[in-house]
Protein backbone atom coordinates (compact mmCIF):
# COMPACT_ATOMS: atom_id res chain seq x y z
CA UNK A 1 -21.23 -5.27 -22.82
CA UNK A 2 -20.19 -1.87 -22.50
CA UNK A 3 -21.79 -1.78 -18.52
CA UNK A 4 -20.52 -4.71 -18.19
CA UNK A 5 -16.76 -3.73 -18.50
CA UNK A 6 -16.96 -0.74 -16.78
CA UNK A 7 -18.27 -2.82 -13.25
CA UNK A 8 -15.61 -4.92 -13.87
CA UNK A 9 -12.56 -2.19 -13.81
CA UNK A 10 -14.80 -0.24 -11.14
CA UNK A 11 -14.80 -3.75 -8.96
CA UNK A 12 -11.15 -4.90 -9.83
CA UNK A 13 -8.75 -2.44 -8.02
CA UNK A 14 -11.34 -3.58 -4.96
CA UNK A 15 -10.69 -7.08 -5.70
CA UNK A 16 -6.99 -6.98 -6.02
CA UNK A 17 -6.79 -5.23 -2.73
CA UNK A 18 -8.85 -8.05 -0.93
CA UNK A 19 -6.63 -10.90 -2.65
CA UNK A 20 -3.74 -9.04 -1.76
CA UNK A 21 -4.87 -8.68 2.07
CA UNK A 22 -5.25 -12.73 1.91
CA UNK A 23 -1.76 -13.29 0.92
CA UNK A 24 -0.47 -10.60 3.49
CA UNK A 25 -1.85 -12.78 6.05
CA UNK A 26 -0.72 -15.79 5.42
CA UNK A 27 3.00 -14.30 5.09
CA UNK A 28 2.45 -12.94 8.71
CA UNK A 29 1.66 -16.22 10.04
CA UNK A 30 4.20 -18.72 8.31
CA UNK A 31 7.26 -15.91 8.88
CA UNK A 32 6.43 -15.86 12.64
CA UNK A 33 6.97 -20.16 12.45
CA UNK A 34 9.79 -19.68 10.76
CA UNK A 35 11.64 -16.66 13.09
CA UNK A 36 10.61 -18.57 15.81
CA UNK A 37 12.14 -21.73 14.57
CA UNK A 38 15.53 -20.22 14.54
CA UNK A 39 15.62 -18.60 10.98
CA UNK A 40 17.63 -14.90 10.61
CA UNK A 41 15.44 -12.26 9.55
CA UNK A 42 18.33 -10.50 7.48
CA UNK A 43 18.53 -13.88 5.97
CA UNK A 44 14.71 -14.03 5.42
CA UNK A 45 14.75 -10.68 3.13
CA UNK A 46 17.59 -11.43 1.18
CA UNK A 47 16.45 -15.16 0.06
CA UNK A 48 12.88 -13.55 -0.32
CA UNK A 49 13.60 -10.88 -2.87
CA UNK A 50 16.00 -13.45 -4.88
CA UNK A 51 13.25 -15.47 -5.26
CA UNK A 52 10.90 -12.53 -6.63
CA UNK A 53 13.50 -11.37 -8.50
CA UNK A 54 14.16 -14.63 -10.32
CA UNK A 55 9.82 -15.03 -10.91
CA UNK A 56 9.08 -11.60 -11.82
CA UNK A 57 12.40 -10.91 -14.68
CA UNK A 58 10.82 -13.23 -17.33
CA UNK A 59 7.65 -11.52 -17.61
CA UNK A 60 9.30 -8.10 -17.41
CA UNK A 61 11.00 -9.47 -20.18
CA UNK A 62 8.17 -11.21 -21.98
CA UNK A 63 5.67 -8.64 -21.64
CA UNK A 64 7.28 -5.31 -21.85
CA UNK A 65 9.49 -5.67 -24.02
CA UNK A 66 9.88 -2.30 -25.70
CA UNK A 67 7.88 -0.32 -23.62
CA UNK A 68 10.28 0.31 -20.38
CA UNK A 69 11.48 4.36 -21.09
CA UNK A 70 15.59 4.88 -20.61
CA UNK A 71 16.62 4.72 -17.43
CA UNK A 72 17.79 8.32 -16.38
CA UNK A 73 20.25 9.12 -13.48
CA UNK A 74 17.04 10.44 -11.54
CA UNK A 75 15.20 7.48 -12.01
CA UNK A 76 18.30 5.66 -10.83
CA UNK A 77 18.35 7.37 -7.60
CA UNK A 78 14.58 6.42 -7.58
CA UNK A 79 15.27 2.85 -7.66
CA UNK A 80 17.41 3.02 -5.25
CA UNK A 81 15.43 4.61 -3.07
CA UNK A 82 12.73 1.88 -3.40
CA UNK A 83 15.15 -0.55 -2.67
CA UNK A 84 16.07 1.07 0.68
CA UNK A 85 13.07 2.01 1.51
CA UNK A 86 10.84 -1.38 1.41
CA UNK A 87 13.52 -4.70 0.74
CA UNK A 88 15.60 -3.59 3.57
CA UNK A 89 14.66 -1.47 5.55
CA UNK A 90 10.68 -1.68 6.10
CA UNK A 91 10.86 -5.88 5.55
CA UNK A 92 13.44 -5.85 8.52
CA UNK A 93 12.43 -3.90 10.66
CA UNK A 94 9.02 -5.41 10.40
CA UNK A 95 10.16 -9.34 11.06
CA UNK A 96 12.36 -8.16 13.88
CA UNK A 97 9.35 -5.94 14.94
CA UNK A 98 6.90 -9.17 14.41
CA UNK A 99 9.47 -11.80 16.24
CA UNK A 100 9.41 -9.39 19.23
CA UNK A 101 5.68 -9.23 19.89
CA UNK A 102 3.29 -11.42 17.92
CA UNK A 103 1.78 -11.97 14.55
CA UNK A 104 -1.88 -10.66 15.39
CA UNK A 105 -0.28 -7.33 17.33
CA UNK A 106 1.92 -7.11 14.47
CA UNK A 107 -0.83 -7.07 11.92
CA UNK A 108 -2.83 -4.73 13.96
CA UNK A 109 -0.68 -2.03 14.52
CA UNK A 110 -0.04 -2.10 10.68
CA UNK A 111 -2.98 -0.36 10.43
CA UNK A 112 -1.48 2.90 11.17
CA UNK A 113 0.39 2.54 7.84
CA UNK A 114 -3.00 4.64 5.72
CA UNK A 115 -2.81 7.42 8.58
CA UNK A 116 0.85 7.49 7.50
CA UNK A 117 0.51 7.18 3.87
CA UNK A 118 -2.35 10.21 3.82
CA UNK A 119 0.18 12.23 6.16
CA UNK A 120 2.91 12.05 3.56
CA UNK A 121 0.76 12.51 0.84
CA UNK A 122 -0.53 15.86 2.54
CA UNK A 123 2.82 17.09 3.11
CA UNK A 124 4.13 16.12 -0.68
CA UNK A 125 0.85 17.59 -1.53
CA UNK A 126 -0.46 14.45 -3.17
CA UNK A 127 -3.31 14.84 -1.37
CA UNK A 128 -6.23 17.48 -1.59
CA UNK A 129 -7.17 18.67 1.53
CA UNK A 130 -10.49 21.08 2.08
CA UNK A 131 -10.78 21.92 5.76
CA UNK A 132 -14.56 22.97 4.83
CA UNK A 133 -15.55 19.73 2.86
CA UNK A 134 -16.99 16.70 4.90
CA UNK A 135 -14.78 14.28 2.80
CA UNK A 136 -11.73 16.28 3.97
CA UNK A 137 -12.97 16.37 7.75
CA UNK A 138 -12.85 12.41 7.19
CA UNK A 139 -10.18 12.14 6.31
CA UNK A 140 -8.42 14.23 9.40
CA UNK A 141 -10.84 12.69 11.91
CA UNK A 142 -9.77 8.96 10.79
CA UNK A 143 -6.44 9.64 10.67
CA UNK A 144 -6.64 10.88 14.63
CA UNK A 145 -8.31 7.68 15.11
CA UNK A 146 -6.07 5.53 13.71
CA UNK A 147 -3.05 6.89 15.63
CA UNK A 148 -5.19 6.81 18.90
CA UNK A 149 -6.34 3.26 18.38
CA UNK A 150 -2.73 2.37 17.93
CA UNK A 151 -0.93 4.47 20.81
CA UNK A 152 -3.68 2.27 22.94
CA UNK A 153 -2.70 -1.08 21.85
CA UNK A 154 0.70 0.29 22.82
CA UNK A 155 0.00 1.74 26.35
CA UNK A 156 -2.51 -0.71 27.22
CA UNK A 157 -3.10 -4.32 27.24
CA UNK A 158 -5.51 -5.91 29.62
CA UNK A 159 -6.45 -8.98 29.88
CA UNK A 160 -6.58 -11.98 27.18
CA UNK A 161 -9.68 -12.59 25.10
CA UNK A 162 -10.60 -15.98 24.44
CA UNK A 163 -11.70 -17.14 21.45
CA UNK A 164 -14.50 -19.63 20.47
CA UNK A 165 -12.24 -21.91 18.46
CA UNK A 166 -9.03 -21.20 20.57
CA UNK A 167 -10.61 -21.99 23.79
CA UNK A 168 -7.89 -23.53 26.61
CA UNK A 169 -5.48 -24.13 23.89
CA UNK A 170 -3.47 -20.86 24.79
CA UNK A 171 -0.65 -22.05 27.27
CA UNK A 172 0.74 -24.90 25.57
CA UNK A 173 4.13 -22.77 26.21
CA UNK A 174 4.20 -20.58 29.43
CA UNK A 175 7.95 -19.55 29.13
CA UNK A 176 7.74 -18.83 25.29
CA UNK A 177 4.58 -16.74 26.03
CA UNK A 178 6.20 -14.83 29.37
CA UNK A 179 9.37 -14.06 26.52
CA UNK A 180 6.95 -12.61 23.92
CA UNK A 181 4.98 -10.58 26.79
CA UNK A 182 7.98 -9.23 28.10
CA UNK A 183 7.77 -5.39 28.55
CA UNK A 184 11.25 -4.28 26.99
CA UNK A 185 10.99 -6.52 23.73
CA UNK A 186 7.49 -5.65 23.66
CA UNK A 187 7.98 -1.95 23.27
CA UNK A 188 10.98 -2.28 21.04
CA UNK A 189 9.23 -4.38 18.69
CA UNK A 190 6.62 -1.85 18.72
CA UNK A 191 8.76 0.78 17.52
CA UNK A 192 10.63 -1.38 15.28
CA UNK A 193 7.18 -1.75 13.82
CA UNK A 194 5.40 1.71 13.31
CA UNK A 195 9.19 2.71 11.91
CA UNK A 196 8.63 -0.10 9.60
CA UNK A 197 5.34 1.43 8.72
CA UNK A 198 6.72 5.05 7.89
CA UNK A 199 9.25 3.28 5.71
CA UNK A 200 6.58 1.68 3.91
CA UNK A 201 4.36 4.52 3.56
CA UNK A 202 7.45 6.25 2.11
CA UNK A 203 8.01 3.18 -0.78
CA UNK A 204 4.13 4.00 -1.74
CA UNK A 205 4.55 7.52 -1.92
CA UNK A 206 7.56 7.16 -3.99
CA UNK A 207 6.78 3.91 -6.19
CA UNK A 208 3.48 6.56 -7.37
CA UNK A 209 5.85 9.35 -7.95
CA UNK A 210 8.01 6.68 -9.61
CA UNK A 211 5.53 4.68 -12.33
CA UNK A 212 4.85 8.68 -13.27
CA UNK A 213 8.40 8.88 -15.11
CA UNK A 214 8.74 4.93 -15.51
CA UNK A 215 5.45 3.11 -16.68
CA UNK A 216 6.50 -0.26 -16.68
CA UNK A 217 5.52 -1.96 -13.20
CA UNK A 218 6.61 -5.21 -13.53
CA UNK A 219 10.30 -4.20 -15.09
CA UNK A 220 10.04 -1.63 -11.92
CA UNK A 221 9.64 -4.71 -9.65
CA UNK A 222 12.22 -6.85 -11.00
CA UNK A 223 14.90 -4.02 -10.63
CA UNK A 224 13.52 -3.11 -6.81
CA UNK A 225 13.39 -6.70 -5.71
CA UNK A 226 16.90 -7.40 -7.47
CA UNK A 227 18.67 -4.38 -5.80
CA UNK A 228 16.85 -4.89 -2.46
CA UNK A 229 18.35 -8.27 -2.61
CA UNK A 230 21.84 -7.13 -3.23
CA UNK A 231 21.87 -4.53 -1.05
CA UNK A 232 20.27 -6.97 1.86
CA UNK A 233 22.66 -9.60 1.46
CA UNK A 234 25.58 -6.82 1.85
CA UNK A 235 24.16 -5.84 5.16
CA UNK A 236 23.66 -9.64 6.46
CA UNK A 237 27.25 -10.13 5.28
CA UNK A 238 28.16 -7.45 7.84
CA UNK A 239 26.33 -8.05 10.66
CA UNK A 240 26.81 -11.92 10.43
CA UNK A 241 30.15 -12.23 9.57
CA UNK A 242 30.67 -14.22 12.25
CA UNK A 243 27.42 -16.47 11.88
CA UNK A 244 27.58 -17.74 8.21
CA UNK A 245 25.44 -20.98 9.91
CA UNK A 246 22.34 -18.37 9.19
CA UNK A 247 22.02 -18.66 5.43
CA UNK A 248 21.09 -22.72 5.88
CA UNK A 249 17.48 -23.28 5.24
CA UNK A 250 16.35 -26.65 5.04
CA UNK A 251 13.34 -28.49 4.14
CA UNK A 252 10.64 -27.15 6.01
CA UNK A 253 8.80 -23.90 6.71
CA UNK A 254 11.43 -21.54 6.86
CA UNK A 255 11.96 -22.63 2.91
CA UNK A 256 8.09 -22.34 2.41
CA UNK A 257 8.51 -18.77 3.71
CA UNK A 258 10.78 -17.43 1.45
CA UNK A 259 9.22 -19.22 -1.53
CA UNK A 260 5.57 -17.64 -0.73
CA UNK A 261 6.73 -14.03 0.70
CA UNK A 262 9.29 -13.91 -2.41
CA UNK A 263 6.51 -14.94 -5.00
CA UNK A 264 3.40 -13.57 -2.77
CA UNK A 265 4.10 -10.75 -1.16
CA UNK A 266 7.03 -8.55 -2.88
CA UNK A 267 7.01 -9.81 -6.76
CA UNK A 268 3.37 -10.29 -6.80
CA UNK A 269 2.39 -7.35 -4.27
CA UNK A 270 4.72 -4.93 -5.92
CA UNK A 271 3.38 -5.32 -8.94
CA UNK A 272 -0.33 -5.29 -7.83
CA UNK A 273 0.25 -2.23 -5.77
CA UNK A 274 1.97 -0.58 -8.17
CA UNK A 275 -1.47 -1.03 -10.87
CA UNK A 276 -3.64 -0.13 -8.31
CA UNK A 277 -1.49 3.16 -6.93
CA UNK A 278 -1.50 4.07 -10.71
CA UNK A 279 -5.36 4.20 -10.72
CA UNK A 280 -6.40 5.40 -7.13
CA UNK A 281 -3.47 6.50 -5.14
CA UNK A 282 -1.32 5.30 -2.58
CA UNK A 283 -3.99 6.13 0.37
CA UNK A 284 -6.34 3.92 -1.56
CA UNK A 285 -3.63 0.95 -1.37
CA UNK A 286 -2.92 1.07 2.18
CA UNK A 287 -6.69 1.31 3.26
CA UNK A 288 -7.39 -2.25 3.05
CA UNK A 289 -5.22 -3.25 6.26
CA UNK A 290 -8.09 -4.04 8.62
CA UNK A 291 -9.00 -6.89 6.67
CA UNK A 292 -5.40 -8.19 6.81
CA UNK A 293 -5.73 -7.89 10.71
CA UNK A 294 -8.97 -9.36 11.42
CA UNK A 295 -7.46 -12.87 8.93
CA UNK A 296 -4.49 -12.55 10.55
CA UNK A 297 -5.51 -12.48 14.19
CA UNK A 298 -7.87 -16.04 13.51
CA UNK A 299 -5.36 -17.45 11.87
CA UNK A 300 -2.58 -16.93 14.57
CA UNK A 301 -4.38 -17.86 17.21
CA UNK A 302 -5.83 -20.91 16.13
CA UNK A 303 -1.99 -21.90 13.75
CA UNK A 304 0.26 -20.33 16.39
CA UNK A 305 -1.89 -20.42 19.62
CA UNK A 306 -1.11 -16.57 20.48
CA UNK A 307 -3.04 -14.49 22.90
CA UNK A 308 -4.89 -11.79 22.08
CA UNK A 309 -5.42 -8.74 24.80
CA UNK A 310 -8.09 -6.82 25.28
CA UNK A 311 -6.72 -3.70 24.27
CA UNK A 312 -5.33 -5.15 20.96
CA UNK A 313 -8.98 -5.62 20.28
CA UNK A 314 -10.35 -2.14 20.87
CA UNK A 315 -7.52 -0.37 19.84
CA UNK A 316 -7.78 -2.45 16.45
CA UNK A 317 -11.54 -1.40 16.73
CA UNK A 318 -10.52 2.49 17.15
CA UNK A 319 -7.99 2.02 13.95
CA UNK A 320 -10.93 0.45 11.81
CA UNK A 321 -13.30 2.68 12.42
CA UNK A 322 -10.76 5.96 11.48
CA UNK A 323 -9.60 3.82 8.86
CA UNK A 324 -12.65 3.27 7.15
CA UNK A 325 -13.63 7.35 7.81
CA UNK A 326 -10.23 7.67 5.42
CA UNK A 327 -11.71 5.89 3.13
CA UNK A 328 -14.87 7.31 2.90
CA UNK A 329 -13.14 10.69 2.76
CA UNK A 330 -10.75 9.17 -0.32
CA UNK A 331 -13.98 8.32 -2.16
CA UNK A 332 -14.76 11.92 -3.60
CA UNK A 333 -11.58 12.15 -4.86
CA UNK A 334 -11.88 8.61 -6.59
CA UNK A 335 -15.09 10.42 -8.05
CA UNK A 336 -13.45 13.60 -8.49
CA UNK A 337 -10.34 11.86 -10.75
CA UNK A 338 -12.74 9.66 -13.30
CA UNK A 339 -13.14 11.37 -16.37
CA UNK A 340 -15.96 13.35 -17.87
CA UNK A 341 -17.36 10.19 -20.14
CA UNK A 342 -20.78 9.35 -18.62
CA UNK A 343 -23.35 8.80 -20.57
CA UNK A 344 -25.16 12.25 -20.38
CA UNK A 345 -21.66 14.00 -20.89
CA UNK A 346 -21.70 11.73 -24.46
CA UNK A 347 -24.71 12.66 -25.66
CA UNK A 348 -23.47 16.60 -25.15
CA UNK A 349 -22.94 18.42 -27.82
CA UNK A 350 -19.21 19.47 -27.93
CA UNK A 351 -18.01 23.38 -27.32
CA UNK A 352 -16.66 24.81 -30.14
CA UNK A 353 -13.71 26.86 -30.19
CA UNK A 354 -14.31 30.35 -32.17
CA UNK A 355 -11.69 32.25 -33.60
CA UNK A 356 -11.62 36.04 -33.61
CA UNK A 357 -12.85 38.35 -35.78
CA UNK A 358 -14.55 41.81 -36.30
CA UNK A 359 -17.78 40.90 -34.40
CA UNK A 360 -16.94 38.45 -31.60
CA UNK A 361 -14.12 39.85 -29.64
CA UNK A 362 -10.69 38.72 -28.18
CA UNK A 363 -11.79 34.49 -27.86
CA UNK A 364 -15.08 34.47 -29.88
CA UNK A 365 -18.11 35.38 -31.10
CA UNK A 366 -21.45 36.94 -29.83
CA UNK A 367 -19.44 38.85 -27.25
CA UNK A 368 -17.00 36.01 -26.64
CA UNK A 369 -19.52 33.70 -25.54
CA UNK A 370 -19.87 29.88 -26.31
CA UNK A 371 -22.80 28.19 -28.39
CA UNK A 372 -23.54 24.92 -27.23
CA UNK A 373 -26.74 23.21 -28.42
CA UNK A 374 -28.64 26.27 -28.91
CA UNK A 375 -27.76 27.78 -25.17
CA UNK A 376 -25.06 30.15 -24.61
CA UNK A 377 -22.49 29.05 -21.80
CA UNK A 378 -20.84 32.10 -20.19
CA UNK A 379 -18.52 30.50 -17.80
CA UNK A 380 -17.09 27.54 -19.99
CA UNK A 381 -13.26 27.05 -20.18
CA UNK A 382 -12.50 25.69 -23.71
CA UNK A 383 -9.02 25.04 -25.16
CA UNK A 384 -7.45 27.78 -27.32
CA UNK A 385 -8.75 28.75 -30.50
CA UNK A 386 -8.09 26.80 -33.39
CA UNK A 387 -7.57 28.29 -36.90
CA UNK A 388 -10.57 27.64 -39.08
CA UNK A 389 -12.99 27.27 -36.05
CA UNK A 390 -16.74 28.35 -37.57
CA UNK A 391 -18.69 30.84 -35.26
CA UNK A 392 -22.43 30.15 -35.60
């Protein structure tokens, strides 16, 4: 029973991930109907975090009630930072970024967002980083790769691949698909969306630092998604003051996208994220990308009929393989973080802490040396000496 449960958490942060990738996708495809039927991205963000604001309060409530710690002034700012950092600016920046090029390009060059992450990390030194270890050499070597894949699918396009299941059903819309393949919104949606990406790499980095001081992740979502949401609809006041026509939504997909992205990807995903960044780190979270991309791209091009270029593919190939380098670099320092509870390490007979006295020294007996099971350990660090400890 006891194996049993220990697979299970060992499998579940895993699992999460994947489920989490599935629902990423499917936001990418249904928000690129719904900007290209007309609908305001500013719009978009602010309807979407209502909506996980008004799902995800009632089990904040519910389920944490009397565990959320007192809100400080420095958790405040912390908040607020969140709020900036992911509602508004990274969800923006990524539609606009998204509307402006395509859903499978968009999705690809996403990928850059672990390279990003571990970069942060290394500089807030949340990261260990041994320039000797193989692990460590990983993890620089697939972080090269994942900015070279994506500087390629930026400087070079080539011609379309054709899919198996998309074949001849690509140019159902020659002047929407000159538009998209334009070279100035091309590269601006580019930059909108690696900026995007260092915006979201910065709401990992802090949501980890945040769930340190504040350990109550679906009360944490609640307030991010409900001050994103203020804060958005602010901003679309300003910049559409002229436009108030933009906060219709009717009956149709642009209302299915707010629903799902609201419920799917920020009350759900925040939440999810924020367990798993807990556990593993925020390099861990971000490492699952590729998967997002390879649904993604199927999915677009068989719901949304987009082309995909040849150097989308092998820079996408580039950014897997360097992503999946990271990850195989992050691995010893999953191992490194579990704690000493094996099975060997229970059957161990425990240190024990010696006093001083007369015979033993400063920190023990026999010459300040540790008994444990009948062998003397020389190099052990034990905790400090507790009064009464027995020296045998």
């Amino acid at each position: 029973m006891g194996v049993g449960k220990k697979v299970l958490d060992d499998v579940k942060p895993y699992l999460m991930m994947v489920l989490l990738q599935v629902g990423y996708a499917g936001m990418y495809i249904v928000s690129v109907a719904s900007l290209k039927l007309g609908m305001n991205h500013f719009v978009l963000v602010t309807y979407r975090n209502i909506v996980a604001t008004a799902v995800m309060t009632p089990f904040a409530i519910f389920f944490e009630r009397g565990l959320r710690p007192k809100i400080t002034m420095r958790i405040f700012i912390k908040f607020c930072g969140l709020a900036l950092l992911e509602p508004v600016i990274d969800q923006n920046l990524y539609y606009l970024g998204n509307k402006l090029t395509s859903a499978s390009f968009s999705s690809a060059l996403v990928n850059i967002l672990p390279a990003v992450t571990f970069i942060m990390a290394i500089i807030l030194r949340m990261e260990k980083l041994r320039f000797r270890s193989r692990h460590s050499q990983a993890k620089v070597a697939g972080t090269m790769c994942t900015v070279i894949g994506a500087v390629l699918m930026i400087m070079y396009h080539g011609p379309v691949v054709q899919f198996p299941w998309a074949k001849g059903a690509h140019h159902a819309d020659p002047s929407a698909a000159a538009a998209a393949q334009s070279s100035g919104s091309w590269l601006s949606g580019t930059i909108m969306i690696i900026a995007s990406c260092v915006a979201w790499a910065g709401f990992f980095v802090l949501q980890s630092n945040t769930l340190n001081s504040y350990p109550a992740p679906l009360t944490l979502t609640s307030i991010v998604c409900g001050m994103g949401a203020v804060t958005n609809a602010g901003v679309t006041l300003v910049v559409e003051r002229h436009h108030m026509s933009v906060w219709k939504v009717g009956l149709d997909t642009r209302l299915f996208t707010v629903v799902y992205s609201g419920i799917v990807c920020s009350g759900v995903a925040f939440y999810v994220q924020g367990l798993v960044t807990k556990t593993r780190g925020p390099v861990f979270v971000t490492a699952f990308q590729p998967l997002c991309m390879l649904i993604t791209t199927v999915m677009g091009s068989i719901v949304l009929k987009e082309e995909t270029t040849l150097g989308s593919v092998i820079g996408a190939a580039i950014i897997v393989l360097g992503l999946y380098s990271l990850i195989w670099g992050k691995s010893s320092d999953i191992l490194d973080s579990k704690p000493a509870n094996s099975a060997a390490e229970k059957l161990a007979l425990p240190l024990t802490s010696v006093s001083t006295n007369g015979n033993g020294g400063a920190n023990g007996c026999n010459g300040g040396r540790h008994v444990c099971g009948g062998q003397v350990a020389d190099d052990v660090e034990t905790p400090a000496p507790v009064k009464g400890a027995i020296c045998y």
